[in-house]
C-alpha atoms as a PDB file:
ATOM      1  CA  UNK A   1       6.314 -15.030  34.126  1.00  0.00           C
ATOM      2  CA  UNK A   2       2.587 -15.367  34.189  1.00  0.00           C
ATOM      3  CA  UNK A   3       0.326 -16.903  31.823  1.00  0.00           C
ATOM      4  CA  UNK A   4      -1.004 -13.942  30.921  1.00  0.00           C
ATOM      5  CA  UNK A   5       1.990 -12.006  30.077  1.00  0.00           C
ATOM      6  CA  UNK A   6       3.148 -15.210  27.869  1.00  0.00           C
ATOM      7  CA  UNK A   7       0.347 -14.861  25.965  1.00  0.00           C
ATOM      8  CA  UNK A   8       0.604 -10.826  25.479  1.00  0.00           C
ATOM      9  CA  UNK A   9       5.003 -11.786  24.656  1.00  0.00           C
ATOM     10  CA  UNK A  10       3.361 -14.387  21.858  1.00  0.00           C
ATOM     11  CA  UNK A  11       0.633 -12.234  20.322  1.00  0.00           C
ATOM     12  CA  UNK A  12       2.589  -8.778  20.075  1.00  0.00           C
ATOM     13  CA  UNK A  13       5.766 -10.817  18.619  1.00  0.00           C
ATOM     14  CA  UNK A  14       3.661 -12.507  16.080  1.00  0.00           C
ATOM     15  CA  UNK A  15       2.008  -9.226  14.955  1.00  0.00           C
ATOM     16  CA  UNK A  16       5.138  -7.657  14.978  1.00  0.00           C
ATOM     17  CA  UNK A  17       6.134  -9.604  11.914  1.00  0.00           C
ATOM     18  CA  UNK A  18       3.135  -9.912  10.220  1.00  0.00           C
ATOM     19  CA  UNK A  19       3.281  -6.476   8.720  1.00  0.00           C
ATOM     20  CA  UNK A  20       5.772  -3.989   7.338  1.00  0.00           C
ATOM     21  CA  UNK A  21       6.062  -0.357   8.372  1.00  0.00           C
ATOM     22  CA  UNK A  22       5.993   2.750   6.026  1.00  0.00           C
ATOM     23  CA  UNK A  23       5.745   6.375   5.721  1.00  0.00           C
ATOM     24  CA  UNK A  24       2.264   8.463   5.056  1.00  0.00           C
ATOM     25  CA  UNK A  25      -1.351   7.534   4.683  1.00  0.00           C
ATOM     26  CA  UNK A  26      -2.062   3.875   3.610  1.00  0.00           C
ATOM     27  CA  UNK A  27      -2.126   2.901  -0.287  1.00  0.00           C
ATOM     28  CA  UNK A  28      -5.198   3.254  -1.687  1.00  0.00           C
ATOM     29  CA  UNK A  29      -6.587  -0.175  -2.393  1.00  0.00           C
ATOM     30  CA  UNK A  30      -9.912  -0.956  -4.395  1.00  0.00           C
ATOM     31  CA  UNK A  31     -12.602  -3.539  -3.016  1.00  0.00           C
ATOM     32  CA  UNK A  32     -13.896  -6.187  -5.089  1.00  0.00           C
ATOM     33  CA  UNK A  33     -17.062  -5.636  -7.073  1.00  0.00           C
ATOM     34  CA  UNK A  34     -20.002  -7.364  -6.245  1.00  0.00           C
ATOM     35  CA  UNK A  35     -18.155  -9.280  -3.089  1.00  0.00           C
ATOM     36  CA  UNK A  36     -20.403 -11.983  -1.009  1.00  0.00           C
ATOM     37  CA  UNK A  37     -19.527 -12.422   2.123  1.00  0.00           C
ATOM     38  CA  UNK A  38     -20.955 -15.474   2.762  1.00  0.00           C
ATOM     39  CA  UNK A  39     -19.163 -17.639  -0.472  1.00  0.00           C
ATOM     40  CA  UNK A  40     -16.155 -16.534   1.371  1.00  0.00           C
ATOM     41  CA  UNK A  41     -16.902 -17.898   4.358  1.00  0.00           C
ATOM     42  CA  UNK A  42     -14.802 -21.120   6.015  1.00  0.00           C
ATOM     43  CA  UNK A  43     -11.042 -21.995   6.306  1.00  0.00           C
ATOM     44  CA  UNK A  44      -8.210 -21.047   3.903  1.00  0.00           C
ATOM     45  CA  UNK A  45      -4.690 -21.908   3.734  1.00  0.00           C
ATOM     46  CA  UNK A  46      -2.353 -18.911   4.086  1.00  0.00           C
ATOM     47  CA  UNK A  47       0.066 -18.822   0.538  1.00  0.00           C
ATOM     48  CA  UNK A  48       2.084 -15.985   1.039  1.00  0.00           C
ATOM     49  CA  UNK A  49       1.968 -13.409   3.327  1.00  0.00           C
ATOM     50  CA  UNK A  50       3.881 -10.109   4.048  1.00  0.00           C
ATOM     51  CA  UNK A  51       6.999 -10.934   6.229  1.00  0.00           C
ATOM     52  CA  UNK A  52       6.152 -13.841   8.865  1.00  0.00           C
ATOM     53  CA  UNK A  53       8.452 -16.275  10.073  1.00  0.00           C
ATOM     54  CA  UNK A  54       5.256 -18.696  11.050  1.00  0.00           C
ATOM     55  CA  UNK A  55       3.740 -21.855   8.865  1.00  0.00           C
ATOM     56  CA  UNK A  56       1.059 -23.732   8.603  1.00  0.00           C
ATOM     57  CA  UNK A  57      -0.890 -20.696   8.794  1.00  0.00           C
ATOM     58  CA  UNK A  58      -4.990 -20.798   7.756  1.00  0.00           C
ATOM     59  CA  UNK A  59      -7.867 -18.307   8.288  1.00  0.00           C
ATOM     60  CA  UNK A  60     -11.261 -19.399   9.686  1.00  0.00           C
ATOM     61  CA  UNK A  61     -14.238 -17.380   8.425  1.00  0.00           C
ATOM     62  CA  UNK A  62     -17.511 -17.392  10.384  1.00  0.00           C
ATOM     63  CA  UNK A  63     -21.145 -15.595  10.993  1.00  0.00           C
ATOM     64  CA  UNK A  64     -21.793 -13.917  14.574  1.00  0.00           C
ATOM     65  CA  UNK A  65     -25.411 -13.593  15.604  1.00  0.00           C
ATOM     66  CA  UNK A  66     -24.917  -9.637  14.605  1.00  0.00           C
ATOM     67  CA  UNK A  67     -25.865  -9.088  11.012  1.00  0.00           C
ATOM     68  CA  UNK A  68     -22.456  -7.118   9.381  1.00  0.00           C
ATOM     69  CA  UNK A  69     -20.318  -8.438  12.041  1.00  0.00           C
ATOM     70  CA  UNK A  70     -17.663 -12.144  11.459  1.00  0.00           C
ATOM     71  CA  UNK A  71     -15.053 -13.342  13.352  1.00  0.00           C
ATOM     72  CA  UNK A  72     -12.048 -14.334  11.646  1.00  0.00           C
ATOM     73  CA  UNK A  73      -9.568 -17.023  13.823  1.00  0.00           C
ATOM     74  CA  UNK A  74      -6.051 -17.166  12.333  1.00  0.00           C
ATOM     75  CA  UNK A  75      -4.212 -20.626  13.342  1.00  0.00           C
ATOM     76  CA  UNK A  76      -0.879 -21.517  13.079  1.00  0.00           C
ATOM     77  CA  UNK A  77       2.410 -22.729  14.493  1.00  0.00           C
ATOM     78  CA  UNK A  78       4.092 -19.899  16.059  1.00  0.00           C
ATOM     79  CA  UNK A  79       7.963 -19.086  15.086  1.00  0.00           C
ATOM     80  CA  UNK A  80       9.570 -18.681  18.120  1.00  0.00           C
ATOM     81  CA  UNK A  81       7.176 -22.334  19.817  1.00  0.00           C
ATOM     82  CA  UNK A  82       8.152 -23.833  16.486  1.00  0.00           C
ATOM     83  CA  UNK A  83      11.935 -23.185  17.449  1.00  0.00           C
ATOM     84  CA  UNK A  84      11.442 -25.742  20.486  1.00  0.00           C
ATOM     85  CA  UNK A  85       9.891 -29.582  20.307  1.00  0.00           C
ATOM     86  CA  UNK A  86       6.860 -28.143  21.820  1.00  0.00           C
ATOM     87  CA  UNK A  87       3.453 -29.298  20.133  1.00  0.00           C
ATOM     88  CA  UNK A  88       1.247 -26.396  19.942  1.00  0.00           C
ATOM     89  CA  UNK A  89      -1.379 -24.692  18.187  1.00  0.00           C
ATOM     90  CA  UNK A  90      -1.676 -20.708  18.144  1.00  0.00           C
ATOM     91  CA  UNK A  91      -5.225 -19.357  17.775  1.00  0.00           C
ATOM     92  CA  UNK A  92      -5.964 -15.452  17.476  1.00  0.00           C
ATOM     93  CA  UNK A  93      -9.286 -14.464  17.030  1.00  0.00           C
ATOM     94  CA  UNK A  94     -10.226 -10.983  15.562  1.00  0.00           C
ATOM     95  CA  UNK A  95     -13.519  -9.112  14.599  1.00  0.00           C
ATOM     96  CA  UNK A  96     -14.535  -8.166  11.256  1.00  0.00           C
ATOM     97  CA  UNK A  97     -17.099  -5.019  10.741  1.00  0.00           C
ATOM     98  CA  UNK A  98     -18.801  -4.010   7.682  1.00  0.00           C
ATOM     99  CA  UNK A  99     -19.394   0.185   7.879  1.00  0.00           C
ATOM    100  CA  UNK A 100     -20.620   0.571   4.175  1.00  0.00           C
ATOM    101  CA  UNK A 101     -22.869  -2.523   3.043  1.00  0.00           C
ATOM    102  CA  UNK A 102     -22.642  -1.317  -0.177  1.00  0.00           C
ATOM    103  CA  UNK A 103     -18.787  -1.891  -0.351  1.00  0.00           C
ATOM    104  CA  UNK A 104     -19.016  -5.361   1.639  1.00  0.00           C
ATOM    105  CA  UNK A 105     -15.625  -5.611   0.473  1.00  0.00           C
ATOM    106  CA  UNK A 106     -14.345  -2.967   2.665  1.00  0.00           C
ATOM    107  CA  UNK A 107     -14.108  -4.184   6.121  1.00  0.00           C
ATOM    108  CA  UNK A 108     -12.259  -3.185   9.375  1.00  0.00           C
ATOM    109  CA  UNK A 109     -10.741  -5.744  11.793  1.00  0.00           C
ATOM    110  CA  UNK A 110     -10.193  -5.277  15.111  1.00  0.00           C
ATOM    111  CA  UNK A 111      -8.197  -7.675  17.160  1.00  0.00           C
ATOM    112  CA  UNK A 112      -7.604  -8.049  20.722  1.00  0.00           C
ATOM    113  CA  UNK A 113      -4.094  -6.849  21.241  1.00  0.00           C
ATOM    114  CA  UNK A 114      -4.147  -4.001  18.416  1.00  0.00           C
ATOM    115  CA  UNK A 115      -3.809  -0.830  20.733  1.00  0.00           C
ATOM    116  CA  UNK A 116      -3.996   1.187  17.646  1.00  0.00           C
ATOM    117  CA  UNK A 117      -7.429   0.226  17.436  1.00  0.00           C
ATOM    118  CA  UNK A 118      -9.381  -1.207  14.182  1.00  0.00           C
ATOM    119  CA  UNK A 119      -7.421  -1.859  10.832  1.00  0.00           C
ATOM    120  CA  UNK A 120      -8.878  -1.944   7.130  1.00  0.00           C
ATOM    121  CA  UNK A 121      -9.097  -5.196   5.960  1.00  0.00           C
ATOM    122  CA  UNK A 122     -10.132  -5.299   2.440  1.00  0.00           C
ATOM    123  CA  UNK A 123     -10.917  -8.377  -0.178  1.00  0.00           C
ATOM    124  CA  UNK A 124      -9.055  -7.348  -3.456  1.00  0.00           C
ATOM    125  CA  UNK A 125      -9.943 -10.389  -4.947  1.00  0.00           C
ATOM    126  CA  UNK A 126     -11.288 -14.133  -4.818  1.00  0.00           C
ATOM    127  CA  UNK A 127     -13.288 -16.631  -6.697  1.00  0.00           C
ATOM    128  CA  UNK A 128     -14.405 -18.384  -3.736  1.00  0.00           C
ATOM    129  CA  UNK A 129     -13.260 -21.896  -4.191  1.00  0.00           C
ATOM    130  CA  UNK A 130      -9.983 -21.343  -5.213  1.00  0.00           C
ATOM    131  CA  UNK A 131      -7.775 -18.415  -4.210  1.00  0.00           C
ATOM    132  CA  UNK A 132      -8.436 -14.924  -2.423  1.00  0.00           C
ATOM    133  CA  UNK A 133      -6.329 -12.027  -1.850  1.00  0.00           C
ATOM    134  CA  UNK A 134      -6.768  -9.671   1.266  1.00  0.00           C
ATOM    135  CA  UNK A 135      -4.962  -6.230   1.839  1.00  0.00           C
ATOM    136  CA  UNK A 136      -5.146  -4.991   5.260  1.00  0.00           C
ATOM    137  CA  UNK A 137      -3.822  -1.403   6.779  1.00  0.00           C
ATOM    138  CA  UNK A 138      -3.528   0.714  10.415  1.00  0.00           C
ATOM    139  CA  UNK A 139      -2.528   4.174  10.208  1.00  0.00           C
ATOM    140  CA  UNK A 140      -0.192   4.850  13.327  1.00  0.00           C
ATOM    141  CA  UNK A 141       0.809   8.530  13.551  1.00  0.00           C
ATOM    142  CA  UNK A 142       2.914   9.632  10.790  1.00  0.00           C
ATOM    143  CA  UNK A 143       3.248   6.350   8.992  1.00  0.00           C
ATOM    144  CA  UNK A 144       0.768   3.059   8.610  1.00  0.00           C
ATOM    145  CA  UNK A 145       1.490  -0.445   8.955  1.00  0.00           C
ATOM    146  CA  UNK A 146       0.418  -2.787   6.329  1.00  0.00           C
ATOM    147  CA  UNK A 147       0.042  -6.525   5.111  1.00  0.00           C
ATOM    148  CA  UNK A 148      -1.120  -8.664   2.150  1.00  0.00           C
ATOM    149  CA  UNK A 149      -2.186 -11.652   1.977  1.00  0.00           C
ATOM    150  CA  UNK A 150      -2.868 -14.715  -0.638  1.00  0.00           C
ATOM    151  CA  UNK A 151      -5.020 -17.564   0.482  1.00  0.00           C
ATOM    152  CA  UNK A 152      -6.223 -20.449  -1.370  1.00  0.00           C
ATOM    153  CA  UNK A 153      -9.541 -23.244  -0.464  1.00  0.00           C
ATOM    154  CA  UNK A 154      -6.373 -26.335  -0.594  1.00  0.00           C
ATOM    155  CA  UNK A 155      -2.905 -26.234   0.758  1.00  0.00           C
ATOM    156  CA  UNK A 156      -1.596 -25.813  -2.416  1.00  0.00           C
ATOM    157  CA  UNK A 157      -2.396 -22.873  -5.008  1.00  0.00           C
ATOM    158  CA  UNK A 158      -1.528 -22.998  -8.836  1.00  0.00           C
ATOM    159  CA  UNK A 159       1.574 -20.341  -9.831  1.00  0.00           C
ATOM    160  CA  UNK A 160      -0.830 -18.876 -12.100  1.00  0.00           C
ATOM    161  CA  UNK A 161      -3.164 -17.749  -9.573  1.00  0.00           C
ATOM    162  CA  UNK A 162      -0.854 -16.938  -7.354  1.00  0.00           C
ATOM    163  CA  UNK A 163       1.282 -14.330 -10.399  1.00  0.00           C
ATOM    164  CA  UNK A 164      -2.167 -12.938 -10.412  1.00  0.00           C
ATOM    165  CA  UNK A 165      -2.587 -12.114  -6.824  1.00  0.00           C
ATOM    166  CA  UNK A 166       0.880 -10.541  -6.972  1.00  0.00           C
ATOM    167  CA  UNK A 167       0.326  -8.194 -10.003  1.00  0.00           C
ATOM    168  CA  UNK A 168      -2.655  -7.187  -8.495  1.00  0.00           C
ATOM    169  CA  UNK A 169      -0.962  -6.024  -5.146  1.00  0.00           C
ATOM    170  CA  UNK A 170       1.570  -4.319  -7.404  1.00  0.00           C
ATOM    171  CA  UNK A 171      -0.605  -2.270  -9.233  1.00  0.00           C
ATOM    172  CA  UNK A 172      -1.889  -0.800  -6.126  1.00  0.00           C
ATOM    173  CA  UNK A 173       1.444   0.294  -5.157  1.00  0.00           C
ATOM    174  CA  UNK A 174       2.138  -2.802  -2.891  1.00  0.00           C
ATOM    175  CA  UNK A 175       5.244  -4.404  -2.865  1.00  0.00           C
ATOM    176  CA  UNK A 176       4.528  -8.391  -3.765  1.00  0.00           C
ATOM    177  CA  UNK A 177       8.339  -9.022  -2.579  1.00  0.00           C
ATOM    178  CA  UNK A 178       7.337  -8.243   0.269  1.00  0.00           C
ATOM    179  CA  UNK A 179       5.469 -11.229   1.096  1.00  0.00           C
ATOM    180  CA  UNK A 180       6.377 -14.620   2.651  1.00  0.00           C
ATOM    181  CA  UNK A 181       5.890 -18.128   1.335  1.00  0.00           C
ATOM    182  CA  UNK A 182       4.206 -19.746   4.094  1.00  0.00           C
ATOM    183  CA  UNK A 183       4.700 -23.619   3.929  1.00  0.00           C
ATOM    184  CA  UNK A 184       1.912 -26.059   4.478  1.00  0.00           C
ATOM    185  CA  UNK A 185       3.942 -29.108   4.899  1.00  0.00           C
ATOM    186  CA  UNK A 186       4.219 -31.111   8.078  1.00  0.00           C
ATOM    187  CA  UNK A 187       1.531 -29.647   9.851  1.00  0.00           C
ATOM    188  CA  UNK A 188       0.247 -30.560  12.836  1.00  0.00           C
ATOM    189  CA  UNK A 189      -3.331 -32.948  12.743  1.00  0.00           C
ATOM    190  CA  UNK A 190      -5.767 -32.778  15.781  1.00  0.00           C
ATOM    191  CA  UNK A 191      -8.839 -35.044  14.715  1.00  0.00           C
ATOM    192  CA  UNK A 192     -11.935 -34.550  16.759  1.00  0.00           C
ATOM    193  CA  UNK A 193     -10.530 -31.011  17.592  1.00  0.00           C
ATOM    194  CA  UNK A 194      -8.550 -31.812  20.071  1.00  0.00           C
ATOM    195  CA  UNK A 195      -4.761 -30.464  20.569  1.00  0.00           C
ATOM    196  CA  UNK A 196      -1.798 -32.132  22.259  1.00  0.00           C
ATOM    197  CA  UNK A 197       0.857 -30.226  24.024  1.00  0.00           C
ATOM    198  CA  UNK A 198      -0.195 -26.329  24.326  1.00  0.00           C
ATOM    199  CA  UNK A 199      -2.982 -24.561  22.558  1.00  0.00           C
ATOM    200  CA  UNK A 200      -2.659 -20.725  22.979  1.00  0.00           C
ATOM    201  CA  UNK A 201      -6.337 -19.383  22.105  1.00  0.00           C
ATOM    202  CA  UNK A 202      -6.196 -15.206  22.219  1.00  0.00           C
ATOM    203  CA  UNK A 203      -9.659 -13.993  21.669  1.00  0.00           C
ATOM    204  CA  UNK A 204     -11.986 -11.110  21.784  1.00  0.00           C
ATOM    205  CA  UNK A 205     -12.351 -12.866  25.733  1.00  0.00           C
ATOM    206  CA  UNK A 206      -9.193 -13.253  26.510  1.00  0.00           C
ATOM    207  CA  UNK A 207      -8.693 -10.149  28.262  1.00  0.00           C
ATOM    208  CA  UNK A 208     -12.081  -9.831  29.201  1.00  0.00           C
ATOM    209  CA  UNK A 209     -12.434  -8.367  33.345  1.00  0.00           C
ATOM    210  CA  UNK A 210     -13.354 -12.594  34.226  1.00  0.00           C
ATOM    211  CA  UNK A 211     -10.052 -13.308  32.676  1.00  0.00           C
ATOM    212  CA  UNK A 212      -7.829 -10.869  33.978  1.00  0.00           C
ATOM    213  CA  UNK A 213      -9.412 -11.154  37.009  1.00  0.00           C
ATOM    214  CA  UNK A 214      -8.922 -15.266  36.942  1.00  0.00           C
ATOM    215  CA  UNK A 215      -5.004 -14.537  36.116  1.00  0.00           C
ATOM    216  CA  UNK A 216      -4.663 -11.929  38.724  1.00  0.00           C
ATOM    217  CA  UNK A 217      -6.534 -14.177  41.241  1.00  0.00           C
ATOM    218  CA  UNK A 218      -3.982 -17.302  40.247  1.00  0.00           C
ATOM    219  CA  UNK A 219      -1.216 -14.922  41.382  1.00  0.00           C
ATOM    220  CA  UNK A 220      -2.650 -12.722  44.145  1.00  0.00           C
ATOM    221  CA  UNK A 221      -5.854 -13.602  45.850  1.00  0.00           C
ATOM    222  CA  UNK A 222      -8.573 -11.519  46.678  1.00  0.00           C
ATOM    223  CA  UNK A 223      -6.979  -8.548  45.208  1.00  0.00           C
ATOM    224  CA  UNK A 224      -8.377  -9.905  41.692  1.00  0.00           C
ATOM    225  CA  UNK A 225     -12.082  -8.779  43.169  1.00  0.00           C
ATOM    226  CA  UNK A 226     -11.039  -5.333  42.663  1.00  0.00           C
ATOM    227  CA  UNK A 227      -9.213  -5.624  39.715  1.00  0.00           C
ATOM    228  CA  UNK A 228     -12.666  -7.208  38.205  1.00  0.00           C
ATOM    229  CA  UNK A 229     -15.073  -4.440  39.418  1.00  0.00           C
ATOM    230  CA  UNK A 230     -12.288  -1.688  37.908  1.00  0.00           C
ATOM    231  CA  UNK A 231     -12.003  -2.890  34.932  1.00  0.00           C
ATOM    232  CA  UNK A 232     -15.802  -3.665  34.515  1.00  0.00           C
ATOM    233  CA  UNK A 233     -17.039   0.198  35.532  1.00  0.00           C
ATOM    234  CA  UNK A 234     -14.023   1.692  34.234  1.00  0.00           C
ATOM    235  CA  UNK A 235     -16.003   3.315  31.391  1.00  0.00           C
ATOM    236  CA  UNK A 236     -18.876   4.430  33.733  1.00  0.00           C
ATOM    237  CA  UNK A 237     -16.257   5.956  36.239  1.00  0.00           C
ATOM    238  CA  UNK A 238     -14.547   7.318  33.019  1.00  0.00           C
ATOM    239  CA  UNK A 239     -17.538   9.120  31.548  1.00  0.00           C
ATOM    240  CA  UNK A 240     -18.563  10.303  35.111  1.00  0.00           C
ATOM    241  CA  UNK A 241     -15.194  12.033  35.947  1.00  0.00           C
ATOM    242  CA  UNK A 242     -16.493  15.355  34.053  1.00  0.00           C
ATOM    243  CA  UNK A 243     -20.130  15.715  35.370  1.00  0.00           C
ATOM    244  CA  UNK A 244     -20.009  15.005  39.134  1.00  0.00           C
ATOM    245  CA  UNK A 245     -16.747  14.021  41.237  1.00  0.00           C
ATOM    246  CA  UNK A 246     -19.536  12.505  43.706  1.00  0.00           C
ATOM    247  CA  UNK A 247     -19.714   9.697  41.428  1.00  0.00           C
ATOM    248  CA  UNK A 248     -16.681   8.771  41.899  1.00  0.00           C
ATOM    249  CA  UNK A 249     -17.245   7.558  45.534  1.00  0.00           C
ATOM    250  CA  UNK A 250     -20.304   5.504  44.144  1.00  0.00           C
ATOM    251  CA  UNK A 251     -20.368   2.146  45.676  1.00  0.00           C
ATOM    252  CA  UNK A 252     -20.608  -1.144  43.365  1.00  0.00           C
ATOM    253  CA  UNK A 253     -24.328  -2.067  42.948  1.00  0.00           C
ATOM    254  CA  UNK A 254     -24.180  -5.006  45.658  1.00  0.00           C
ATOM    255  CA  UNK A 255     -20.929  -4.250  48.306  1.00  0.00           C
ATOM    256  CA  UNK A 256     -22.496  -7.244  50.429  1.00  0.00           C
ATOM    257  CA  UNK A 257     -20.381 -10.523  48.979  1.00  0.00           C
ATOM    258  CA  UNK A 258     -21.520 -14.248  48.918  1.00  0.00           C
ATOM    259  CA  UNK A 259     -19.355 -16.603  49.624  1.00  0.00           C
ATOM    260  CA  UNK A 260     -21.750 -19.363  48.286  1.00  0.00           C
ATOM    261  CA  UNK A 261     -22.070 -17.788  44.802  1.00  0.00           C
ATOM    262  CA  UNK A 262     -17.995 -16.728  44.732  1.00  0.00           C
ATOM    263  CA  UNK A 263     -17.205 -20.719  45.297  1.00  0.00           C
ATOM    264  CA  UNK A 264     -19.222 -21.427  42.307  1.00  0.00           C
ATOM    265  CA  UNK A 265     -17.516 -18.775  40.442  1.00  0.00           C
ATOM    266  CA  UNK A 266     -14.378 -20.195  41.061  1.00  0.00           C
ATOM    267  CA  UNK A 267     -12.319 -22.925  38.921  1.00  0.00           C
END
């Protein structure tokens, strides 16, 4: 099996139970008043959330260079990795969009693996330097796919915080037993950044057209050229099919390849 596909096996598995499944439109969930994005910023320890077999879970939240726009990295130790010796670290990476800056609160997240496209992710709640709560939801056909969260600024959170974060969910119609208690114990330590055994990173890159084109080169060649220059004009060749099938038999931009510059490109 291919590197790639190990890392598509990891992410759809984890995301599979991360959330649970229900009938209908999504509950309707309010945003926090007056929310700051930028007091919420940093890393939080994942207390509970809805039905995941994974620990030592925490959420990274950072600025892009677009104004509106964060990234949000989720780390932890992946349940089926964590069923074998195997030191690891699993890192997916998502976007987070603001459509309304008057409801900061509100967001949508979007990451790399969700074929159903962008989810809401919305901040119900959070003081800033203690806990947060964070409801996010995907519509998919004739039913929706949701999952709560309660995160706190230290590994530990107080029972009274956390009996807060649960009545809240449950006044908006979401099940609080639901969630998981994710355990902070025992978790791995990599000073400096650095990570022995296997780090799995999944990011808004990883299936960029260099990357499947670097996977598809590892396993057959040349042939990755092609897949690189589909998957980069796809769009173009997409919008193109309805105004002019002549377009279609447009060369790429520079057919003439050099071998100097593909040596450098190489690893």
């Amino acid at each position: 099996m291919s590197h790639l596909s190990i890392l598509v096996l990891l992410a759809v598995c984890g995301s599979a139970f991360s959330h649970t499944y229900h009938l209908g439109a999504c509950p309707i969930v309010e945003p926090m008043p007056g929310f700051d994005m930028n007091q919420m910023l940093g890393v939080w320890y994942v207390i509970q959330k809805t039905s995941t077999a994974s620990h030592c879970i925490t959420y990274n939240f950072t600025r892009t260079d677009e104004p509106g726009v964060y990234e949000l990295q989720q780390v932890s130790q992946h349940f089926i990795l964590g069923l074998t010796p195997l030191q690891h670290d699993y890192r997916y990476t998502g976007v987070l969009t603001v459509p309304d800056p008057a409801i900061p609160a509100r967001m949508k997240v979007r990451f790399p693996l969700s074929v159903a496209g962008s989810a809401s992710y919305t901040i119900m709640a959070t003081d800033y330097n203690t806990y947060a709560a964070v409801f996010t939801c995907q519509k998919v056909t004739f039913a929706h796919r949701r999952s709560a969260t309660i995160l706190s600024r230290t590994k530990e959170l107080d029972k009274m915080y956390v009996d807060k974060m649960r009545t809240k969910l449950s006044s908006f119609g979401v099940d609080p037993y639901d969630l998981s208690i994710i355990s902070q114990n025992e978790c791995p330590k990599h000073p400096n950044g650095t990570t022995e055994g296997v780090n799995i990173n999944i990011d808004p890159n990883t299936f960029s057209a260099h990357n499947i084109g670097e996977a598809v080169r590892k396993t057959g060649g040349a042939i990755a050229d092609g897949v690189e220059y589909v998957v980069d004009t796809g769009k173009k060749v997409y919008h193109k099919v309805a105004s002019s099938k002549e377009d279609l038999t447009e060369s790429p931009s520079n057919p003439i390849r050099n071998l100097d510059h593909d040596a450098e490109w190489l690893p």
